[in-house]
N, C-alpha and C. Protein backbone atom coordinates (compact mmCIF):
# COMPACT_ATOMS: atom_id res chain seq x y z
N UNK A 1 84.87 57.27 80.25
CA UNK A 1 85.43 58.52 79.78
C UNK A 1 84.50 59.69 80.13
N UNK A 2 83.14 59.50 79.58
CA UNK A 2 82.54 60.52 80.07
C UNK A 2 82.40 61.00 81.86
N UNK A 3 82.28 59.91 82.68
CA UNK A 3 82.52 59.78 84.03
C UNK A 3 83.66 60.61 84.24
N UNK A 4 84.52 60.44 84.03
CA UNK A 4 85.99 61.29 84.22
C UNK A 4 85.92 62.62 83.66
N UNK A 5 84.89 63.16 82.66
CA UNK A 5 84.94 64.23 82.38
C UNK A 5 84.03 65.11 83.19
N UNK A 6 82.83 64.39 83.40
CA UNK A 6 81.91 64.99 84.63
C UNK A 6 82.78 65.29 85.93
N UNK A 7 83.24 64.70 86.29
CA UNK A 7 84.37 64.66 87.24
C UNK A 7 85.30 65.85 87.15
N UNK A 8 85.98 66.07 86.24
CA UNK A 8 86.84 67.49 86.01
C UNK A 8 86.08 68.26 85.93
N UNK A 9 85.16 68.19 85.22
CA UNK A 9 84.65 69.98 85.28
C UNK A 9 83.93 70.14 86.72
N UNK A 10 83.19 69.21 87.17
CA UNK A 10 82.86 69.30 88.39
C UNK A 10 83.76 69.85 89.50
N UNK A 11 84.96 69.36 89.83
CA UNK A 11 86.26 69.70 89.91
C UNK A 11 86.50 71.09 89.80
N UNK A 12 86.54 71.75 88.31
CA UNK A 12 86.71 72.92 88.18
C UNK A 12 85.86 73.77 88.44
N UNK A 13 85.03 73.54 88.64
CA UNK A 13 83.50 74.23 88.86
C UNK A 13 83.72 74.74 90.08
N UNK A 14 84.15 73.84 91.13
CA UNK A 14 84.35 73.86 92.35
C UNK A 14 85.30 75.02 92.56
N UNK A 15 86.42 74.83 92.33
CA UNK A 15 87.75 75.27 92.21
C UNK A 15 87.70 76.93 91.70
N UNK A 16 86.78 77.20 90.63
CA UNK A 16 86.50 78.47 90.66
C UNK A 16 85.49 79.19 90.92
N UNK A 17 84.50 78.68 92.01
CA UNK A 17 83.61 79.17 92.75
C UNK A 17 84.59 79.33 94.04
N UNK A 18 85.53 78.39 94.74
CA UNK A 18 86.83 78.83 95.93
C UNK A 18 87.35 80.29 95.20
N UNK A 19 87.62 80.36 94.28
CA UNK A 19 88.44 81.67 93.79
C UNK A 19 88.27 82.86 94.08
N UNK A 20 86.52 82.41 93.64
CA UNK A 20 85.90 83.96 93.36
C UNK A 20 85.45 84.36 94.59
N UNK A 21 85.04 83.30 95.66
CA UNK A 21 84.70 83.56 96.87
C UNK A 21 86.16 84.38 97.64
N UNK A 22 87.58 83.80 97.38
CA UNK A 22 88.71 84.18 98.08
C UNK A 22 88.80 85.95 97.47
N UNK A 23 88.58 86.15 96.17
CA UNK A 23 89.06 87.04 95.68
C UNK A 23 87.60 88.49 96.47
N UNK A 24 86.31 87.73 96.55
CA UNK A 24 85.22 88.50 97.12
C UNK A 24 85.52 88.84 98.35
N UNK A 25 86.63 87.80 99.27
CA UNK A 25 86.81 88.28 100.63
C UNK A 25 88.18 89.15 100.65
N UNK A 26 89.04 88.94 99.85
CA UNK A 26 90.03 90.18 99.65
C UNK A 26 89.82 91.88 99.43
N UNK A 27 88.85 91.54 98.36
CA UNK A 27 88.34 92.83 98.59
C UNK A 27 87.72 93.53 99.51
N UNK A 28 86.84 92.94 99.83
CA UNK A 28 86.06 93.32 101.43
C UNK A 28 87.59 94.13 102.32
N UNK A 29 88.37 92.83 102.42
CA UNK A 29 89.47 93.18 103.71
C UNK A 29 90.18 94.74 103.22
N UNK A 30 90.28 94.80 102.09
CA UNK A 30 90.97 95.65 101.44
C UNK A 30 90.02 97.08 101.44
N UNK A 31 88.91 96.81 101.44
CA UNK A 31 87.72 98.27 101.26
C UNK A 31 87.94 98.47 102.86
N UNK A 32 88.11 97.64 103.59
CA UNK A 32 88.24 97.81 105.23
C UNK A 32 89.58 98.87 105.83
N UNK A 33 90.58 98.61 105.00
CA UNK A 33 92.04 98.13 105.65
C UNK A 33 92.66 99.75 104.63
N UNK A 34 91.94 99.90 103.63
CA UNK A 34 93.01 100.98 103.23
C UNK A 34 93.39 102.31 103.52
N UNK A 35 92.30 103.30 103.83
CA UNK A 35 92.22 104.22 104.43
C UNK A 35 92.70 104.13 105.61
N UNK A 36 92.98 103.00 106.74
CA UNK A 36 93.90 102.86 108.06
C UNK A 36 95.54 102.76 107.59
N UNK A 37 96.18 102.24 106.51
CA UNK A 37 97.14 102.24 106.37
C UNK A 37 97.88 103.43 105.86
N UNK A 38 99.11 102.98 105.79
CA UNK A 38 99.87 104.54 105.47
C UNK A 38 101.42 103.94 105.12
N UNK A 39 102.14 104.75 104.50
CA UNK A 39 103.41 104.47 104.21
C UNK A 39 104.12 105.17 105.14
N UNK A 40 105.40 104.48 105.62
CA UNK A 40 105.91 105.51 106.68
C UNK A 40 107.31 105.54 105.72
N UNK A 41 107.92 106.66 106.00
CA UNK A 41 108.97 107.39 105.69
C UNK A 41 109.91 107.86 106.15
N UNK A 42 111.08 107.15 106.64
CA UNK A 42 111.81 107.68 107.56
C UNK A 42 113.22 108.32 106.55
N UNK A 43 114.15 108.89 107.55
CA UNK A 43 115.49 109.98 106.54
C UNK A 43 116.31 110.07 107.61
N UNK A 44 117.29 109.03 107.18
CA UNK A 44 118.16 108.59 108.00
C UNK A 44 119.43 109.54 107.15
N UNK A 45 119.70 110.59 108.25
CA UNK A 45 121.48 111.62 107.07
C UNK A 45 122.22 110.56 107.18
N UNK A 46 122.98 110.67 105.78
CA UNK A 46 123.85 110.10 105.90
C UNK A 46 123.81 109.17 105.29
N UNK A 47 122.07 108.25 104.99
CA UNK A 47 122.44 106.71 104.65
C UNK A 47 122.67 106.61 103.26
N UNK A 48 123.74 105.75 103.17
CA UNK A 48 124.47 105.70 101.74
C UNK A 48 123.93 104.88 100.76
N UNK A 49 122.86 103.98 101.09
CA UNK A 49 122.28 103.26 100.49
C UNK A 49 120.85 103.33 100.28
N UNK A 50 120.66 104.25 99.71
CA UNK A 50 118.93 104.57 99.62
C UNK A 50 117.83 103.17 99.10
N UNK A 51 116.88 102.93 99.35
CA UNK A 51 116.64 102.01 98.38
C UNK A 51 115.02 102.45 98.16
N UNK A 52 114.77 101.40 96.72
CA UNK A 52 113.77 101.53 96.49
C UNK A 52 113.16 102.89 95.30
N UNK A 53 114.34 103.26 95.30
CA UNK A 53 114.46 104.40 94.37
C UNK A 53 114.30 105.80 95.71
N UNK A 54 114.89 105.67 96.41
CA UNK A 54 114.30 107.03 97.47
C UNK A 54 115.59 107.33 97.29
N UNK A 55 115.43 108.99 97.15
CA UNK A 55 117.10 109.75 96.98
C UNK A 55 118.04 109.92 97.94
N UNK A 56 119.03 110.24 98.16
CA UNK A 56 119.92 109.99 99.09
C UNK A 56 119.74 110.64 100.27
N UNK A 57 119.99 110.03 101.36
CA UNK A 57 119.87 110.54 102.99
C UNK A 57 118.33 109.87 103.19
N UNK A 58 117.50 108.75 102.44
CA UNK A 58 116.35 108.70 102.94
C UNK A 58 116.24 107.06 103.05
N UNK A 59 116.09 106.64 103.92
CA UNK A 59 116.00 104.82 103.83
C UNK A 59 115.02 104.49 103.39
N UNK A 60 114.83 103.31 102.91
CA UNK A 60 113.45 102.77 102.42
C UNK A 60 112.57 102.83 103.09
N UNK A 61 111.56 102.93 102.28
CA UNK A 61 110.00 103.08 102.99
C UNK A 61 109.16 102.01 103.70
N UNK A 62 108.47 101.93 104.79
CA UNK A 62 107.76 100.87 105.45
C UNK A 62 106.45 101.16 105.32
N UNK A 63 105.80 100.39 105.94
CA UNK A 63 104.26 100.37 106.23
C UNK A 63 103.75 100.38 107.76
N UNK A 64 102.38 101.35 107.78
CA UNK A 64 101.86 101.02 109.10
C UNK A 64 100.60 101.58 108.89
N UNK A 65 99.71 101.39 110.31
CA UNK A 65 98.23 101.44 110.13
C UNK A 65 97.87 102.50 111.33
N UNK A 66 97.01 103.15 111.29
CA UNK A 66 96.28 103.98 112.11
C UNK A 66 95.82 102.54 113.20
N UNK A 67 95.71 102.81 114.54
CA UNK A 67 95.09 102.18 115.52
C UNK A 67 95.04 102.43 116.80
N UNK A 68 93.76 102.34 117.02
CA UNK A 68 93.16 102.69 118.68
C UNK A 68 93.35 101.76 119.50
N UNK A 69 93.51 102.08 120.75
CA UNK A 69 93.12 100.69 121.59
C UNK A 69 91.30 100.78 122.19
N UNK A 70 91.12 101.92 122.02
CA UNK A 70 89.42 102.08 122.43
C UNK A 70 88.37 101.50 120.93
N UNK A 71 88.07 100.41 121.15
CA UNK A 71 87.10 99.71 119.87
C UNK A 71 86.14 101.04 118.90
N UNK A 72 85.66 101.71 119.80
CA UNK A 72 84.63 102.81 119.91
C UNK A 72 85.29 104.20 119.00
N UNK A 73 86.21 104.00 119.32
CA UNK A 73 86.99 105.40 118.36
C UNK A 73 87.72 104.90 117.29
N UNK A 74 87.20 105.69 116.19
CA UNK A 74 86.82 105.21 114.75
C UNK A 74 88.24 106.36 114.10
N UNK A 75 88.61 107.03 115.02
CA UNK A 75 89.48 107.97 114.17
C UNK A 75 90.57 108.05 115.24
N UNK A 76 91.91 108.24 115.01
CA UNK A 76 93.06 108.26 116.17
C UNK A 76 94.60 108.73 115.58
N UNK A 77 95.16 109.11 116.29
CA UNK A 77 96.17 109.73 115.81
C UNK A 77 97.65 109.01 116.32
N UNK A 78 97.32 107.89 116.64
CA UNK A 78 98.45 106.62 116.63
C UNK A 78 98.82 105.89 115.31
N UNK A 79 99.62 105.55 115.06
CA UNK A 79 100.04 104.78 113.61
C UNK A 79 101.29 103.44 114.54
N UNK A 80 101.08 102.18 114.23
CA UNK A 80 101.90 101.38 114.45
C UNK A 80 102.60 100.79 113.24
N UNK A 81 103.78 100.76 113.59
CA UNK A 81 104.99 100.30 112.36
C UNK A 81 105.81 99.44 112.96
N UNK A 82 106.91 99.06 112.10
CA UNK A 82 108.15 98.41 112.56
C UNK A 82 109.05 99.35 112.82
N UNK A 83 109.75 98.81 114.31
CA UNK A 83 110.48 99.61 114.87
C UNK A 83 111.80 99.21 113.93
N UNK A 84 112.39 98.85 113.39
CA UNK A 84 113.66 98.57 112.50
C UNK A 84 113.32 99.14 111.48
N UNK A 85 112.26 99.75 110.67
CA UNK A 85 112.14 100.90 110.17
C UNK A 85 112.83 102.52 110.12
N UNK A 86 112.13 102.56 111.45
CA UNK A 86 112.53 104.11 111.89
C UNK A 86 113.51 103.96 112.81
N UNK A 87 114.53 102.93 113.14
CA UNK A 87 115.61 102.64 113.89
C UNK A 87 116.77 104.20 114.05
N UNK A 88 117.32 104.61 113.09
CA UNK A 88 117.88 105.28 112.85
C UNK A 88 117.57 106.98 112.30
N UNK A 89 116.23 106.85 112.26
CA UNK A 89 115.15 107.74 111.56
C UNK A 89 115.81 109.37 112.41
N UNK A 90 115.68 110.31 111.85
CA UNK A 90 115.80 111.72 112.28
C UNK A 90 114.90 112.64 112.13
N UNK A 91 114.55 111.71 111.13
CA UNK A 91 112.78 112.37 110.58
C UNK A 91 112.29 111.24 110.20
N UNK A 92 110.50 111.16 110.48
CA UNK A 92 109.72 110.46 110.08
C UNK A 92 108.66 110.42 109.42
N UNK A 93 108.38 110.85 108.02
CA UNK A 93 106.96 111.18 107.57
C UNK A 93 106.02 110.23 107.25
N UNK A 94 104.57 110.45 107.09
CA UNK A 94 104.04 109.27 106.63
C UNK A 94 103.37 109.73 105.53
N UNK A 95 102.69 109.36 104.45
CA UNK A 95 101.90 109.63 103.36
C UNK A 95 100.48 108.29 103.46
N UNK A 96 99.36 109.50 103.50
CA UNK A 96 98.35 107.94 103.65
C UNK A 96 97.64 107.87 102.23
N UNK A 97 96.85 107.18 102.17
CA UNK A 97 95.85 107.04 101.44
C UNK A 97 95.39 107.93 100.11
N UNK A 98 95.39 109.39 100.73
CA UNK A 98 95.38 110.09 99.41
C UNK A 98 96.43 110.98 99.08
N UNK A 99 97.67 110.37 99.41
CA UNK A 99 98.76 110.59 99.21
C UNK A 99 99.25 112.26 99.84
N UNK A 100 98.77 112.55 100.82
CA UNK A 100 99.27 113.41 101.47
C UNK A 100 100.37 113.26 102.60
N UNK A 101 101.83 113.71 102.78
CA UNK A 101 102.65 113.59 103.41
C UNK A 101 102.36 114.41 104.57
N UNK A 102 103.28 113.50 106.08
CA UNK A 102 102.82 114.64 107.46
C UNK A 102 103.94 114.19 108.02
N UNK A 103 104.77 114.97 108.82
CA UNK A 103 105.69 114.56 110.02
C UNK A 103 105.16 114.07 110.83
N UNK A 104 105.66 113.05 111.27
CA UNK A 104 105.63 113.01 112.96
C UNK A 104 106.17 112.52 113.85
N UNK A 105 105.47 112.25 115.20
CA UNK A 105 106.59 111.91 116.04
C UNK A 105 106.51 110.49 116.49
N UNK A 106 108.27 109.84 117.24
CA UNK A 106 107.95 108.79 117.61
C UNK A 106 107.72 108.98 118.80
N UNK A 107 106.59 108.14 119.19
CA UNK A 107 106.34 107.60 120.82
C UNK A 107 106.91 106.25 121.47
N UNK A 108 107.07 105.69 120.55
CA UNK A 108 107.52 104.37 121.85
C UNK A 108 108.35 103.82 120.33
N UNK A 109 109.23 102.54 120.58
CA UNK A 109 109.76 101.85 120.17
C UNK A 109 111.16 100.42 121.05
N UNK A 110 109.56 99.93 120.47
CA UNK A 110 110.48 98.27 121.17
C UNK A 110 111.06 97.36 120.26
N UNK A 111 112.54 97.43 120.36
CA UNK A 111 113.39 96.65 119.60
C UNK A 111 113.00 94.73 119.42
N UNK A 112 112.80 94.91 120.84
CA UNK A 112 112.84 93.13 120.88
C UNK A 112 111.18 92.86 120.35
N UNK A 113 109.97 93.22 120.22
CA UNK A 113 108.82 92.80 119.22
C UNK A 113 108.63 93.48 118.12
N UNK A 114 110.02 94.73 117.72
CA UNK A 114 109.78 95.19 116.05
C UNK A 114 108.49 96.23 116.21
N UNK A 115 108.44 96.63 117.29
CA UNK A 115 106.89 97.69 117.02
C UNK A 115 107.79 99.01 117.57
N UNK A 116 106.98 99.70 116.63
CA UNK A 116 106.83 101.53 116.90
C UNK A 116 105.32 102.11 116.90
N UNK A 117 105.60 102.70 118.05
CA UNK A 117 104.41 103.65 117.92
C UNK A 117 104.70 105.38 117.70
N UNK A 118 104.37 105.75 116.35
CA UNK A 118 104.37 107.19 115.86
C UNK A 118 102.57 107.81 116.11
N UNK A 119 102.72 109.49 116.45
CA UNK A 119 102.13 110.15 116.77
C UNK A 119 101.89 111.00 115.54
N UNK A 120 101.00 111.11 114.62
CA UNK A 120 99.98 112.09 113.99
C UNK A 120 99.76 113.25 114.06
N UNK A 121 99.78 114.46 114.03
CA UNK A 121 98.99 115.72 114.35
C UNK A 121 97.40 115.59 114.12
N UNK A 122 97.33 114.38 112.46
CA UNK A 122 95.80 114.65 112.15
C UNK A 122 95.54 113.06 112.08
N UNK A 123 94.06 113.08 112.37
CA UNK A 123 93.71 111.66 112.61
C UNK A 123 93.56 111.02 111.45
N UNK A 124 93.59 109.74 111.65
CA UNK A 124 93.11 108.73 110.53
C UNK A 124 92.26 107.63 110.84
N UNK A 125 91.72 107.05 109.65
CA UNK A 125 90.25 106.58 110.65
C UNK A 125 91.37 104.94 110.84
N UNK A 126 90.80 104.37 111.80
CA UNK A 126 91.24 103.29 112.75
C UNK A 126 91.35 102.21 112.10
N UNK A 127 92.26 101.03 112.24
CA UNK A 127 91.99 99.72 111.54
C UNK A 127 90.80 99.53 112.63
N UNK A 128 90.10 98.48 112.08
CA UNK A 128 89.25 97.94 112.67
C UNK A 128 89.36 96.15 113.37
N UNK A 129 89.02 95.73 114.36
CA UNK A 129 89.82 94.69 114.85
C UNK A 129 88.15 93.98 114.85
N UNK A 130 88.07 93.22 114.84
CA UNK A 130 87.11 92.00 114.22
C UNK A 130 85.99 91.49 115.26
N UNK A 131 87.08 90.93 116.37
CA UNK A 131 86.51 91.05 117.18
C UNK A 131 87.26 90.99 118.76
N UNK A 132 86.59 91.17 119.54
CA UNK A 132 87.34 90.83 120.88
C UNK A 132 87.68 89.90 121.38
N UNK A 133 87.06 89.08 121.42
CA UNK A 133 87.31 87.40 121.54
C UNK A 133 87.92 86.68 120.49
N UNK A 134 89.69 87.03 119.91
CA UNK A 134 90.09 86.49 118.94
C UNK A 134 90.42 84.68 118.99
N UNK A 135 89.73 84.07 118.34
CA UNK A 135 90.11 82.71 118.18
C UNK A 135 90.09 81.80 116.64
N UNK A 136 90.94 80.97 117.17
CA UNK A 136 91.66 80.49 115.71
C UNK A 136 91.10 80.54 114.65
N UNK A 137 90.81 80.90 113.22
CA UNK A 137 89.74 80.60 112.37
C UNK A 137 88.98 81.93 112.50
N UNK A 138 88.68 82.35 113.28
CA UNK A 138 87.79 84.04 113.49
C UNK A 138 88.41 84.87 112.44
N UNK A 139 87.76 85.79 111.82
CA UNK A 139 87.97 86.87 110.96
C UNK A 139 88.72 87.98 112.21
N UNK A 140 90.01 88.79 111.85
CA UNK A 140 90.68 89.38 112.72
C UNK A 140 90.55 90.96 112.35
């Protein structure tokens, strides 16, 4: 009996040292990752089905991130989203981080991989990509 109890807590011991380690690397990703993201906002006239609580003529809201393709530039005025987002969009705003709203524009949008690329007036600092040599298991 006692064997079996050494055993569980050992067990649990384990189990919430995994936790606290998962919950220590969330945060990290998250102190990394927030200031690059942004809510995007598109306002589709017309759409009859608002959701999410957004008032009428405005479709639900998506997500996207500030990103460079130059490693080196830390600030950029690209934002990538889902293109089935702003599909229908007439306007597109985004609101980042400290909740300031901005128009802008779309630049590209490819139906068949779901990506949009929207254009900024003002920069935002960059997601950051991990590393260059991405392989399986690597931090991204």
């Amino acid at each position: 009996m006692v064997n079996k109890t050494i055993k569980s807590v050992l067990y649990l011991t384990i189990l919430l040292i995994n936790f606290s380690t998962l919950a220590h690397d969330s945060s990290k990703v998250w102190e990394k990752a927030y200031k690059s993201t942004v809510v995007v906002l598109p306002t589709w006239p017309g759409y009859n089905k608002p959701g999410f609580g957004a008032p009428a003529g405005t479709a639900p809201a998506g997500t996207g991130f500030y990103m460079s393709l130059d490693i080196k530039e830390k600030m950029t005025s690209y934002i990538i989203t889902a293109a089935h987002v702003i599909k229908n969009a007439k306007i597109v705003e985004i609101k980042d981080y400290n909740n300031k709203s901005e128009q802008v524009d779309v630049v590209l949008t490819d139906f068949k991989t779901d990506i949009a690329i929207l254009k900024s007036k003002t920069k935002g600092q960059s997601i950051r990509v991990a590393s260059k040599n991405i392989k399986y298991g690597n931090e991204v």
